[in-house]
N, C-alpha and C. Protein backbone atom coordinates (compact mmCIF):
# COMPACT_ATOMS: atom_id res chain seq x y z
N UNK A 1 66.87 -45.72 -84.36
CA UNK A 1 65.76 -45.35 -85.21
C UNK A 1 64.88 -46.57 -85.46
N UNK A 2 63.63 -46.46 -85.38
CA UNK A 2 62.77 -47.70 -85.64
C UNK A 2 62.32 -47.62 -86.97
N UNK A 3 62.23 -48.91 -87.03
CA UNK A 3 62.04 -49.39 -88.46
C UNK A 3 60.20 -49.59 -88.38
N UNK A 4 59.24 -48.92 -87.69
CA UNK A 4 58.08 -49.83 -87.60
C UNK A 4 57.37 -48.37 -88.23
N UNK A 5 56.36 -48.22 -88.80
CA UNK A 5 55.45 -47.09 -88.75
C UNK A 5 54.60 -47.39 -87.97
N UNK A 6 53.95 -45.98 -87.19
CA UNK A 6 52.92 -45.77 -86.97
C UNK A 6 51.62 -46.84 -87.35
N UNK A 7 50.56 -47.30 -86.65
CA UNK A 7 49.58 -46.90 -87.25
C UNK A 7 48.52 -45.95 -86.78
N UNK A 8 47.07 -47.06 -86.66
CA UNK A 8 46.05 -46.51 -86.30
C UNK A 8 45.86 -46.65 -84.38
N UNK A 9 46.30 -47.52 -84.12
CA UNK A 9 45.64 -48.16 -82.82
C UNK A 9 45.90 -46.85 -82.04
N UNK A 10 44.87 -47.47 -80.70
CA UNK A 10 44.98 -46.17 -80.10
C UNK A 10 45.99 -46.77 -78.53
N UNK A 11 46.42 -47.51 -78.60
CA UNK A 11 46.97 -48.72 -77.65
C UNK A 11 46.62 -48.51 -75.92
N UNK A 12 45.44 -48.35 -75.55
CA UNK A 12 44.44 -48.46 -74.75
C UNK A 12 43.48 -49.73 -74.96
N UNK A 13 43.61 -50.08 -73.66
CA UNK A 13 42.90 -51.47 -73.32
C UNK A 13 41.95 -51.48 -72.16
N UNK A 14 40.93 -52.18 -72.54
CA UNK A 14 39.88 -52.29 -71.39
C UNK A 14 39.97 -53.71 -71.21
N UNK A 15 40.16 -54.45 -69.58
CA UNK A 15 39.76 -55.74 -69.17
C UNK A 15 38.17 -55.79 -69.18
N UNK A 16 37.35 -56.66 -69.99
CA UNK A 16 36.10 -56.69 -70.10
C UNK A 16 35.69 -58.09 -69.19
N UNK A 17 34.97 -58.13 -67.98
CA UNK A 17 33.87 -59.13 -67.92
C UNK A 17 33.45 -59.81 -69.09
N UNK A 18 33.31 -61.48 -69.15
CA UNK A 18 33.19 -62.36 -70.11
C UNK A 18 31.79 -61.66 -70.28
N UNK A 19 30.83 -62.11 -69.03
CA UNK A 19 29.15 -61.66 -69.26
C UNK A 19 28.73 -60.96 -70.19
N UNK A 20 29.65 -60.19 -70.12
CA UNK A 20 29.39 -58.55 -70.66
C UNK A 20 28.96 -58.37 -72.05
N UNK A 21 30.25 -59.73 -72.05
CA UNK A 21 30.13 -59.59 -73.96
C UNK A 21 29.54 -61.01 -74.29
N UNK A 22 29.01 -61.78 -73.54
CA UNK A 22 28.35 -62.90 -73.43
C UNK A 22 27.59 -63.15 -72.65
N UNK A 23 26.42 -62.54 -72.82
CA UNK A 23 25.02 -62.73 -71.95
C UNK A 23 24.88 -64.29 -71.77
N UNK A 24 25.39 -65.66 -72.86
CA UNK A 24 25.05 -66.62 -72.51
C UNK A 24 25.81 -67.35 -71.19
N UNK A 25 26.89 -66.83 -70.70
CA UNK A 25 27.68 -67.54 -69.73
C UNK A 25 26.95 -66.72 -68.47
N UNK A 26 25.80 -65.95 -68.44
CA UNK A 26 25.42 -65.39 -67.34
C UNK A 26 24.28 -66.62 -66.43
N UNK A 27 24.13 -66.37 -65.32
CA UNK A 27 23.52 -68.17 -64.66
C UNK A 27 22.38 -67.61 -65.12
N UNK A 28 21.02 -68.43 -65.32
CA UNK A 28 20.04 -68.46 -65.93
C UNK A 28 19.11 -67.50 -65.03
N UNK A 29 18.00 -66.77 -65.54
CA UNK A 29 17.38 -65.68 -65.54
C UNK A 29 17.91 -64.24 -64.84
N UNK A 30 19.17 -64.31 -65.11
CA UNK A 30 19.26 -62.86 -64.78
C UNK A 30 20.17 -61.93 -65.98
N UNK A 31 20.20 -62.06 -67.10
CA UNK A 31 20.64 -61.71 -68.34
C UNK A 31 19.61 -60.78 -68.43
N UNK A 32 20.17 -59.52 -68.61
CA UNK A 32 19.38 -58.57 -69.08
C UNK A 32 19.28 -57.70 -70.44
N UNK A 33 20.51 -58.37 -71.18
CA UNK A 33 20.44 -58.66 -72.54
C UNK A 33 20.87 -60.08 -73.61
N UNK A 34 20.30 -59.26 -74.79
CA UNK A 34 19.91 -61.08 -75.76
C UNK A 34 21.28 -61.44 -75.77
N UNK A 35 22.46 -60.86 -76.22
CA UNK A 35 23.79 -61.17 -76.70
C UNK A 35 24.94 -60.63 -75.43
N UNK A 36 25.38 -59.38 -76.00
CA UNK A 36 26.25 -58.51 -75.51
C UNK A 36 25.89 -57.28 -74.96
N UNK A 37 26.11 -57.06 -74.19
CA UNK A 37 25.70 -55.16 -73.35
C UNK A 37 26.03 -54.39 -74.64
N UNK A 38 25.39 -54.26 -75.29
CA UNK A 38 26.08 -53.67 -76.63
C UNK A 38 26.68 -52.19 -76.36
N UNK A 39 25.85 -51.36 -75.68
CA UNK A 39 26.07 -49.91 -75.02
C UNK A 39 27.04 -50.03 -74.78
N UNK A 40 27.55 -50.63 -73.90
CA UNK A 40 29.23 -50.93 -73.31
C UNK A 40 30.01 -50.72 -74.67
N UNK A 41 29.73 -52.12 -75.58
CA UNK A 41 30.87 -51.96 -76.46
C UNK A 41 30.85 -50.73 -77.68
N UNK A 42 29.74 -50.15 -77.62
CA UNK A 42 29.69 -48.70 -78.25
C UNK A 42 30.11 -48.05 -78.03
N UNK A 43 30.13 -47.13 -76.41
CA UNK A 43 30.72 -46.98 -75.56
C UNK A 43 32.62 -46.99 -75.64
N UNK A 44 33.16 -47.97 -75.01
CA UNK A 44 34.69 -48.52 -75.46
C UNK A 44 34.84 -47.78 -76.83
N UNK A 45 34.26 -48.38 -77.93
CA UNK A 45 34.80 -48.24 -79.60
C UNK A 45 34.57 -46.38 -79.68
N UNK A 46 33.90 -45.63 -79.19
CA UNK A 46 33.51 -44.26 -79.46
C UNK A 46 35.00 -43.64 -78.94
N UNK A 47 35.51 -44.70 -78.24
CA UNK A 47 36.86 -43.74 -76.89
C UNK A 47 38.01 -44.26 -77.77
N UNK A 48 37.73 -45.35 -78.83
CA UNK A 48 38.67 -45.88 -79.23
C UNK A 48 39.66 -47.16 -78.85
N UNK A 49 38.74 -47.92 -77.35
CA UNK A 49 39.97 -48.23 -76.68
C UNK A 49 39.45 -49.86 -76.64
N UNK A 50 40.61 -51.16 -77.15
CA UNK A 50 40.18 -52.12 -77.54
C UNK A 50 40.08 -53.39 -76.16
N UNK A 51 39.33 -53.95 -76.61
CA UNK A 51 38.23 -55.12 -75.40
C UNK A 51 39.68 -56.17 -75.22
N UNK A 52 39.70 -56.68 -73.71
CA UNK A 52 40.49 -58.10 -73.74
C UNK A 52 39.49 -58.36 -73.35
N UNK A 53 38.53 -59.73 -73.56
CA UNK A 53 38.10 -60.58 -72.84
C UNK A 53 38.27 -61.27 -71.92
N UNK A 54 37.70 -61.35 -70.35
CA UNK A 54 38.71 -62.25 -69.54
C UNK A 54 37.40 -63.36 -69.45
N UNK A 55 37.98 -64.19 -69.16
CA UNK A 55 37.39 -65.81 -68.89
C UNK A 55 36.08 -65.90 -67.58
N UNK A 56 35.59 -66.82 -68.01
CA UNK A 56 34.44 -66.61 -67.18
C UNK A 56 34.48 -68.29 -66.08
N UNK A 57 35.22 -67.54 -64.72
CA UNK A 57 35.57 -68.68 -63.96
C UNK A 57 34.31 -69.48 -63.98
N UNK A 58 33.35 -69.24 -63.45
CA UNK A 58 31.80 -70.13 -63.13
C UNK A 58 31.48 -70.54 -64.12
N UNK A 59 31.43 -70.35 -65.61
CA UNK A 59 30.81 -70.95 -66.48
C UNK A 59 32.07 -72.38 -66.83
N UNK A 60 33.23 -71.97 -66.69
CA UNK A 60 34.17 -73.29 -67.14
C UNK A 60 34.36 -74.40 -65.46
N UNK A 61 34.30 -73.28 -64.45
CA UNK A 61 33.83 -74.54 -63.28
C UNK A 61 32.42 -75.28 -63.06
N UNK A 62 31.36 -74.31 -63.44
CA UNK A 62 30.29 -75.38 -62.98
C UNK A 62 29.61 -75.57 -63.92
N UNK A 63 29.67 -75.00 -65.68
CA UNK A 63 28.99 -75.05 -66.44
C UNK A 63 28.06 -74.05 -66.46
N UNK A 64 27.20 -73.94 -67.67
CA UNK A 64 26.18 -72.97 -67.82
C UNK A 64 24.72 -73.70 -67.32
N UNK A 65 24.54 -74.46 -66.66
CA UNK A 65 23.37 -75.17 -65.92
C UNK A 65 23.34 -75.00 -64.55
N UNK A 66 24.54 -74.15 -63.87
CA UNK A 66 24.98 -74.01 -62.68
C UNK A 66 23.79 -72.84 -61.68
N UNK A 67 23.07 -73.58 -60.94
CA UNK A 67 22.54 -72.87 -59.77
C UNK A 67 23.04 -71.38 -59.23
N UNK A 68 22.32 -70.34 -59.05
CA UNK A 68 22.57 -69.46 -58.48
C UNK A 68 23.16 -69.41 -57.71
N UNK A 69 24.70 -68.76 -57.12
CA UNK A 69 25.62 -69.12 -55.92
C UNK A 69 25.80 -67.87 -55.20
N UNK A 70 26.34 -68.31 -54.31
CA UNK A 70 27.32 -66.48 -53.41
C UNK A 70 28.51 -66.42 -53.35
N UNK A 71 29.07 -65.56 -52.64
CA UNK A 71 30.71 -65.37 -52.90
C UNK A 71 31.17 -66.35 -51.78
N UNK A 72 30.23 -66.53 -50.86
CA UNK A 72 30.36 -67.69 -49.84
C UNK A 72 30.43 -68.99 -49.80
N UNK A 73 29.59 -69.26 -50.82
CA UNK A 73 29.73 -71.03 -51.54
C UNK A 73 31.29 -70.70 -52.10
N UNK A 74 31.70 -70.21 -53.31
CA UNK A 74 32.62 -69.84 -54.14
C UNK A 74 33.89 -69.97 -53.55
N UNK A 75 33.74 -69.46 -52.04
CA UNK A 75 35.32 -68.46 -51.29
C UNK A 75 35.83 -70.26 -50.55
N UNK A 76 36.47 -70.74 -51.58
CA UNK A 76 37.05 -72.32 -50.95
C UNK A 76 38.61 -71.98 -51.48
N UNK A 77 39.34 -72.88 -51.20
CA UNK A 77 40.63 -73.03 -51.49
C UNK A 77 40.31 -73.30 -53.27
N UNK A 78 39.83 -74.61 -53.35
CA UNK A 78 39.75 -74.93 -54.82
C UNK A 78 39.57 -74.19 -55.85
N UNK A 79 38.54 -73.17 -55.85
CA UNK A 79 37.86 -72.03 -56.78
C UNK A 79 38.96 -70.92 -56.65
N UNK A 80 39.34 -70.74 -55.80
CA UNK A 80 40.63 -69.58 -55.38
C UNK A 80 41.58 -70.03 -56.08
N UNK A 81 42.07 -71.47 -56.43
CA UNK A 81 43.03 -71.85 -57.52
C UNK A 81 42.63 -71.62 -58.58
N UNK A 82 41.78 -72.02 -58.87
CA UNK A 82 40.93 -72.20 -60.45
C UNK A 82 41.12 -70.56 -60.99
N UNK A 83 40.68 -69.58 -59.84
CA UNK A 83 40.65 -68.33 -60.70
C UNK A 83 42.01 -67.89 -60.80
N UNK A 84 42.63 -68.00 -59.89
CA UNK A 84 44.00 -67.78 -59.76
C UNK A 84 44.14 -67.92 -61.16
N UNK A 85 44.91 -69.53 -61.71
CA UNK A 85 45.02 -70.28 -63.21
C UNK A 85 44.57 -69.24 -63.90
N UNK A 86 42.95 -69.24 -64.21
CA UNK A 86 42.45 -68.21 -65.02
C UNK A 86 42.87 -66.60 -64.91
N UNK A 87 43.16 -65.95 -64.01
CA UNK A 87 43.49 -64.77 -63.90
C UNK A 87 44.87 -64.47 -64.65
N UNK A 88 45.94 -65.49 -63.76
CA UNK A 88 47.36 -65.76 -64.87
C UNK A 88 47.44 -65.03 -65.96
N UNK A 89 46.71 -65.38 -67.29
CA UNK A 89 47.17 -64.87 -68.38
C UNK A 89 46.77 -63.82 -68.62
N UNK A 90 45.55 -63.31 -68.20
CA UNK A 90 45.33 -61.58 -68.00
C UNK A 90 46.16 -60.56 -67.44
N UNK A 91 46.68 -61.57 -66.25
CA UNK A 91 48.15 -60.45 -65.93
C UNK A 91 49.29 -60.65 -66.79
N UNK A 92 49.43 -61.68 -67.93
CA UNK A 92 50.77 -61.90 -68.46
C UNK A 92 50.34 -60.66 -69.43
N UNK A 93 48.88 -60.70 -70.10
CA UNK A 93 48.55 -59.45 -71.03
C UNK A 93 49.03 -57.88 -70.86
N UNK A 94 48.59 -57.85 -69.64
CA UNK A 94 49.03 -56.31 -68.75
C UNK A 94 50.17 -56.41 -68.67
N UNK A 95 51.22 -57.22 -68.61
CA UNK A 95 52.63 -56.99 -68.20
C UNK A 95 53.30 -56.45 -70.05
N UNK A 96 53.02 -57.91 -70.64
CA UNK A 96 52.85 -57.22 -72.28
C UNK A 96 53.15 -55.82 -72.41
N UNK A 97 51.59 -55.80 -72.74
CA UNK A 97 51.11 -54.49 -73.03
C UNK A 97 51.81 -53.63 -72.37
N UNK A 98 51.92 -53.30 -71.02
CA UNK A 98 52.98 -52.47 -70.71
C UNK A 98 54.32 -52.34 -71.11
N UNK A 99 55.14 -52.96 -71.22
CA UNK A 99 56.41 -53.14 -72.28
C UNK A 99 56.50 -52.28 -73.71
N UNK A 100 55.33 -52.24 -74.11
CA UNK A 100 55.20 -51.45 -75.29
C UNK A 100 54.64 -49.95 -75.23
N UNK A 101 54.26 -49.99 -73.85
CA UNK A 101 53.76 -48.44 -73.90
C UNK A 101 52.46 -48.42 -74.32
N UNK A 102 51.41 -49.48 -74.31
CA UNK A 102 50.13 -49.73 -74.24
C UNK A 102 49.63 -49.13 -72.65
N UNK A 103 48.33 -48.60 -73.37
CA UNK A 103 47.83 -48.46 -71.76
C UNK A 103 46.70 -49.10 -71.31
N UNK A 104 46.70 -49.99 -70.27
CA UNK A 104 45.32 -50.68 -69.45
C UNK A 104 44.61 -49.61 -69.26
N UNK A 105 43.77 -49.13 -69.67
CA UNK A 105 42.65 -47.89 -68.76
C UNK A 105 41.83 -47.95 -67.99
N UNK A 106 41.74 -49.30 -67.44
CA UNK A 106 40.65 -50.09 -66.72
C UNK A 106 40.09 -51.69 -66.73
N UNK A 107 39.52 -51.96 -65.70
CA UNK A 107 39.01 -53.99 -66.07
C UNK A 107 37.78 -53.14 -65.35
N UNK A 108 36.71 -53.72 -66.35
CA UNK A 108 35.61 -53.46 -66.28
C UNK A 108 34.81 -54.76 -65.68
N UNK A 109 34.13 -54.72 -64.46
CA UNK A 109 33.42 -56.35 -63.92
C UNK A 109 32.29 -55.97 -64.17
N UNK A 110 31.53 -57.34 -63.30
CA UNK A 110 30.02 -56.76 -63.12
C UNK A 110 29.35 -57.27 -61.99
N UNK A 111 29.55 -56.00 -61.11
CA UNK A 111 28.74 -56.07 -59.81
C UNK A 111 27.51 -57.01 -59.47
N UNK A 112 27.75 -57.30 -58.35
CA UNK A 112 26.97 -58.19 -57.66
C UNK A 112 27.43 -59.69 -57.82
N UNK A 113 28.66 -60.08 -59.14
CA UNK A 113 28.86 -61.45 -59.05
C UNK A 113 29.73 -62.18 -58.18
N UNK A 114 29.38 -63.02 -57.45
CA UNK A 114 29.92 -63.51 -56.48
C UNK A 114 31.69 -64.03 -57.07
N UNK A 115 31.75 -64.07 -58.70
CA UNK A 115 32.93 -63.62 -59.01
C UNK A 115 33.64 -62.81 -59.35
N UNK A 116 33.58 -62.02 -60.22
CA UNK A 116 33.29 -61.03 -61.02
C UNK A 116 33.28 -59.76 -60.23
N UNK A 117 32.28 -59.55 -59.03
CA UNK A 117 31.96 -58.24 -58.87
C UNK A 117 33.13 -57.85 -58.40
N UNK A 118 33.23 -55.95 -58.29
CA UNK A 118 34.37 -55.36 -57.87
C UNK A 118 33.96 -54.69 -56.13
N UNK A 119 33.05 -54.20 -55.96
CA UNK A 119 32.68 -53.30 -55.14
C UNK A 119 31.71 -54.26 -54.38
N UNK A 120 30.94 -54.90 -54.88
CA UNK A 120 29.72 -55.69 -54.46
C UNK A 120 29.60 -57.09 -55.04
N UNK A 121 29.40 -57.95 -54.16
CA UNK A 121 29.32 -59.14 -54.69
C UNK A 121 28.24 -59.85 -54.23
N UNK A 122 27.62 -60.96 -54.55
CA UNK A 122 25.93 -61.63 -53.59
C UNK A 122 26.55 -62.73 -52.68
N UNK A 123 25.87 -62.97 -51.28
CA UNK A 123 26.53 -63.55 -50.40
C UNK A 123 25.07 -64.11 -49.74
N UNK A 124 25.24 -65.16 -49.18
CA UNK A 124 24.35 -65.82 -48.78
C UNK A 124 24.56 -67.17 -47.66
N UNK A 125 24.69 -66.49 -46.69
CA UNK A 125 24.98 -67.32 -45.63
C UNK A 125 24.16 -69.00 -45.15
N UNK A 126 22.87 -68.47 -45.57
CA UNK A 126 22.32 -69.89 -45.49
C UNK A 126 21.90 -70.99 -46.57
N UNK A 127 22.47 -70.68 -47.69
CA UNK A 127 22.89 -71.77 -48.85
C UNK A 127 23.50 -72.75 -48.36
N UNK A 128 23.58 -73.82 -49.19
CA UNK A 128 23.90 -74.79 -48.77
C UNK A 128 22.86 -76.07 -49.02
N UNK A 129 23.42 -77.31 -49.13
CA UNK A 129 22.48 -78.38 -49.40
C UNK A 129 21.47 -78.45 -50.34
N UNK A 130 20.16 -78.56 -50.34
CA UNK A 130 19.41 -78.53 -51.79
C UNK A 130 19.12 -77.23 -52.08
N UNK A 131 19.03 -76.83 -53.46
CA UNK A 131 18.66 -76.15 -53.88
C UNK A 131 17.46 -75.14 -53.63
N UNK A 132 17.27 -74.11 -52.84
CA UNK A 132 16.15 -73.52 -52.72
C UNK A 132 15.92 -71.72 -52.81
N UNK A 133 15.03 -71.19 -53.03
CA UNK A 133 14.85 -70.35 -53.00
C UNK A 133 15.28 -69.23 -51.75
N UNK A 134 16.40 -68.70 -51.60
CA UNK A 134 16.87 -67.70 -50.35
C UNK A 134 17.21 -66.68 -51.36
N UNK A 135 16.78 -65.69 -50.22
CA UNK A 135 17.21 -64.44 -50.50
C UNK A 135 18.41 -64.01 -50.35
N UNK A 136 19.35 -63.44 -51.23
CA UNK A 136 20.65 -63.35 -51.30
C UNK A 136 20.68 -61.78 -50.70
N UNK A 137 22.09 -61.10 -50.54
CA UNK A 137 22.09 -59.74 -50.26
C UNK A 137 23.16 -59.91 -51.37
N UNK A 138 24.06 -58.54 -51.29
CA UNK A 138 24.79 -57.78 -51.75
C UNK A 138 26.02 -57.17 -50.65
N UNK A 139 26.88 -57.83 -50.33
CA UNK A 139 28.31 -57.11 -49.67
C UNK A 139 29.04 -56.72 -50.33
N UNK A 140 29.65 -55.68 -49.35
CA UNK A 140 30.60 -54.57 -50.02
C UNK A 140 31.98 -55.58 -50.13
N UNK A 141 32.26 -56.84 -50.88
CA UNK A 141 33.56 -57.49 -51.05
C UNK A 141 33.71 -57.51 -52.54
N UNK A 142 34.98 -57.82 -52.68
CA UNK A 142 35.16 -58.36 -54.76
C UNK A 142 34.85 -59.81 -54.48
N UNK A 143 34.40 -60.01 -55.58
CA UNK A 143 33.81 -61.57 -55.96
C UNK A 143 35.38 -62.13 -55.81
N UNK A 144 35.23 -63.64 -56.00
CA UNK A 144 36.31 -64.19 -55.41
C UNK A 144 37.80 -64.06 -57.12
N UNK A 145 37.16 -63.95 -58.10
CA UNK A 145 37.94 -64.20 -59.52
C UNK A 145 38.97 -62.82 -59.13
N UNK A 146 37.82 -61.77 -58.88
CA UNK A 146 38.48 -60.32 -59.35
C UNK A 146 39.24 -60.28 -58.09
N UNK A 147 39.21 -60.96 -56.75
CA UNK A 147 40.30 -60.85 -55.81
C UNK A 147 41.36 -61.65 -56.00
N UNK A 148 41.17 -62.79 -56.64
CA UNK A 148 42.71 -63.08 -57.21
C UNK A 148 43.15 -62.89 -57.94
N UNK A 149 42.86 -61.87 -59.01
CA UNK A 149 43.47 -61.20 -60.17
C UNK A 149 43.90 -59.96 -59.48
N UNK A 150 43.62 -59.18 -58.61
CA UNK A 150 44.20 -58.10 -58.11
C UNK A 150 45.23 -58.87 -57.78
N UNK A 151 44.71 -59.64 -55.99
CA UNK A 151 46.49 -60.16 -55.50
C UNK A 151 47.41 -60.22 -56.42
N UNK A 152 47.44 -61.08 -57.82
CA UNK A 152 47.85 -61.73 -58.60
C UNK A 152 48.85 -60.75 -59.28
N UNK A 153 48.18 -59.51 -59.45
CA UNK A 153 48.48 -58.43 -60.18
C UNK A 153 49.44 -57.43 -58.95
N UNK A 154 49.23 -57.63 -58.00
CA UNK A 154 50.09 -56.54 -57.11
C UNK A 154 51.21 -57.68 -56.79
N UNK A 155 51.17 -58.69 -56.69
CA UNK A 155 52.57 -60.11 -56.55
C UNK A 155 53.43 -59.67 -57.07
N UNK A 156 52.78 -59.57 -58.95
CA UNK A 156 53.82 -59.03 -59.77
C UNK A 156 54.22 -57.73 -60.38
N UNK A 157 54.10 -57.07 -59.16
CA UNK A 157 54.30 -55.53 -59.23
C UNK A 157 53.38 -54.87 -60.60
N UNK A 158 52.44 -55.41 -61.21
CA UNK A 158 51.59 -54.46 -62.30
C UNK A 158 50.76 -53.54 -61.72
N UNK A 159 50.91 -52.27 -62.37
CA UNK A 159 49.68 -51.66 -61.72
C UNK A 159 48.38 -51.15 -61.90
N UNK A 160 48.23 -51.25 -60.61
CA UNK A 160 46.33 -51.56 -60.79
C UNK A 160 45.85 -49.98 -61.99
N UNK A 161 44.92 -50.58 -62.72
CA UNK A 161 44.07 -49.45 -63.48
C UNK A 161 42.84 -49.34 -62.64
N UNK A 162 42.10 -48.07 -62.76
CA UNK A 162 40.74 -48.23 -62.35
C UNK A 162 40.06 -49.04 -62.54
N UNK A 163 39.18 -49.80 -61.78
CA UNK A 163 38.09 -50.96 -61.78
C UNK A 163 36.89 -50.31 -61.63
N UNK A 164 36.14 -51.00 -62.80
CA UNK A 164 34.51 -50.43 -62.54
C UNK A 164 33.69 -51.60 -62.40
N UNK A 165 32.50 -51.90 -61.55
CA UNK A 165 31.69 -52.68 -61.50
C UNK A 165 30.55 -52.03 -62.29
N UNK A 166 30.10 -52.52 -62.97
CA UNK A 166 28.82 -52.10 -63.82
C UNK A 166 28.05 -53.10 -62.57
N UNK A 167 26.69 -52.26 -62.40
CA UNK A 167 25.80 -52.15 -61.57
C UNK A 167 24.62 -52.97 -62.42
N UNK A 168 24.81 -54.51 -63.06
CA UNK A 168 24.13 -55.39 -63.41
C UNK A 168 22.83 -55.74 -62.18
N UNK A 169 23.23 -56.33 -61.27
CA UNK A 169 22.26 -56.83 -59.86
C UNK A 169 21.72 -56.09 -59.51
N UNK A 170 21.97 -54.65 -59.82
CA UNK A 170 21.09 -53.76 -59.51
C UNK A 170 19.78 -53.19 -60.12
N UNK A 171 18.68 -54.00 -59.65
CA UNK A 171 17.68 -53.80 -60.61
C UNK A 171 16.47 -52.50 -60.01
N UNK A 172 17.09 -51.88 -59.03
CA UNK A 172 16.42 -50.52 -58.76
C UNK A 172 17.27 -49.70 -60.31
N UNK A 173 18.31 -50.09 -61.06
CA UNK A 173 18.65 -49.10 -62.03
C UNK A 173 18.10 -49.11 -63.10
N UNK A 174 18.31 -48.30 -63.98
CA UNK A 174 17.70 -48.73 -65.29
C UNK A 174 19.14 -49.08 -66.51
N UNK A 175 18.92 -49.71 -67.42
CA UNK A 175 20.11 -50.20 -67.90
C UNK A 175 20.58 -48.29 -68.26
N UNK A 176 19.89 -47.71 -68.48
CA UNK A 176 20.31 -45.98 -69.13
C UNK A 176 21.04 -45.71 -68.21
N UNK A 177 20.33 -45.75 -66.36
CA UNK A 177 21.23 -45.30 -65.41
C UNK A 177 22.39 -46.11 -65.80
N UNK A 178 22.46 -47.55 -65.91
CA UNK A 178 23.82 -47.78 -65.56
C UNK A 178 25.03 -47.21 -66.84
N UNK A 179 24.44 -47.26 -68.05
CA UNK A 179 25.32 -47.27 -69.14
C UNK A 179 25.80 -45.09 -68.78
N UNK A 180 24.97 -44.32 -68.20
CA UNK A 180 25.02 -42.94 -68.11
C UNK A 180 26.46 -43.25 -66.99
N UNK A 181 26.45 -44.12 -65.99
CA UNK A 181 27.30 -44.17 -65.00
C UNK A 181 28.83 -44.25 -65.40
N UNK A 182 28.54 -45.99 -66.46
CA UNK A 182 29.52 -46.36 -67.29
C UNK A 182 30.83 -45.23 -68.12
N UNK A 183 29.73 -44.30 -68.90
CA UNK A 183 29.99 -43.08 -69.61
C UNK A 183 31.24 -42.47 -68.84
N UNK A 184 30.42 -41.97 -67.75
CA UNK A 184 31.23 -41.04 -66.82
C UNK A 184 32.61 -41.87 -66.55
N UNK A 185 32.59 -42.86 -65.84
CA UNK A 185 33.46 -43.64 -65.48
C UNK A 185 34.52 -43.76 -66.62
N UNK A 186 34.52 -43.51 -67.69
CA UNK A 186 35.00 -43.77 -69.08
C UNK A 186 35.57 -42.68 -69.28
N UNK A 187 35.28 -41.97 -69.05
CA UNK A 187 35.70 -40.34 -69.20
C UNK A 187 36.62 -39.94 -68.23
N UNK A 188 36.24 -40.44 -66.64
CA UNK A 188 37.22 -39.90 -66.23
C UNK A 188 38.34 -41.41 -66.24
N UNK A 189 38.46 -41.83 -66.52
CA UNK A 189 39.74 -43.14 -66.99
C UNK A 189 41.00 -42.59 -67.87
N UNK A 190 40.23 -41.73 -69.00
CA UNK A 190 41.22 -41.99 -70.07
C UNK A 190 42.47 -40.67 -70.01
């Protein structure tokens, strides 16, 4: 017989993109809000289901002064450690949480980041050397963070929740399209 009551929680967890909830760790001019995606976290709190924050590899490797990159600059041995490290304790969370009968319902990224993204990430083959204006694309890979947090996560037998890339880089959307997308995605998760 347990000695604990009940409470309120609803013990559902969302892995949140740092960005998401910190427009300032996003590289400079492409923040498309002042603070936090607030919709998002309206969103989450309406379903009941509470935020982990995960770490924002690029802002603690290159700083928040850091040049626009691709998943191609990024994809080195070194940065593949670094996120590794950082990924670590997000899977020690999920292992947690599972033990108790918490449920992950999802890690929410944000598309197009050459770390971060899930589905799409920006890649740019002829970067390199000084700084200049190239046109980046969009490949269908995970940014390099969210591929070593998967590996990381299937090593130690956890299992994967649905992953959503919020469709940030995508500026044919409108933030409504994306947060209407979000919705859905949310709905069918829980």
């Amino acid at each position: 017989m347990s000695v604990h009551v009940e409470d309120e929680r609803s013990k559902k967890i969302v892995f949140v993109a740092n960005c998401l909830l910190n427009a300032n760790n996003k590289v400079m001019e492409i923040a498309r809000y002042q603070g936090m995606f607030s919709e998002v976290i309206r969103t989450l709190d309406e379903y009941g289901i509470g935020i982990n924050q995960m770490p924002c590899p690029e802002t603690l490797y290159c700083g928040c002064q850091r040049w626009h990159t691709s998943r191609n600059l990024y994809d080195n041995v070194g940065y593949r450690r670094f996120c590794r490290k950082m990924a670590s304790p997000m899977v020690d969370y999920m292992v947690n949480y599972s033990k108790v009968g918490y449920k992950v319902v999802g890690i929410l990224t944000c598309d197009g980041s050459p770390s971060c993204g899930i589905t799409k990430s920006s890649y740019c083959e002829d970067w390199g050397g000084r700084p200049r204006g190239i046109a980046r694309t969009l490949v269908d890979k995970p940014g390099i963070y969210m591929e070593e947090m998967l590996a990381l996560m299937k090593e130690r037998g956890v299992s994967l929740p649905p992953v959503y890339g919020l469709a940030m880089d995508d500026y044919d959307m409108t933030t409504e399209e994306i947060i209407a997308d979000f919705k859905a995605w949310v709905e069918s998760s829980l």
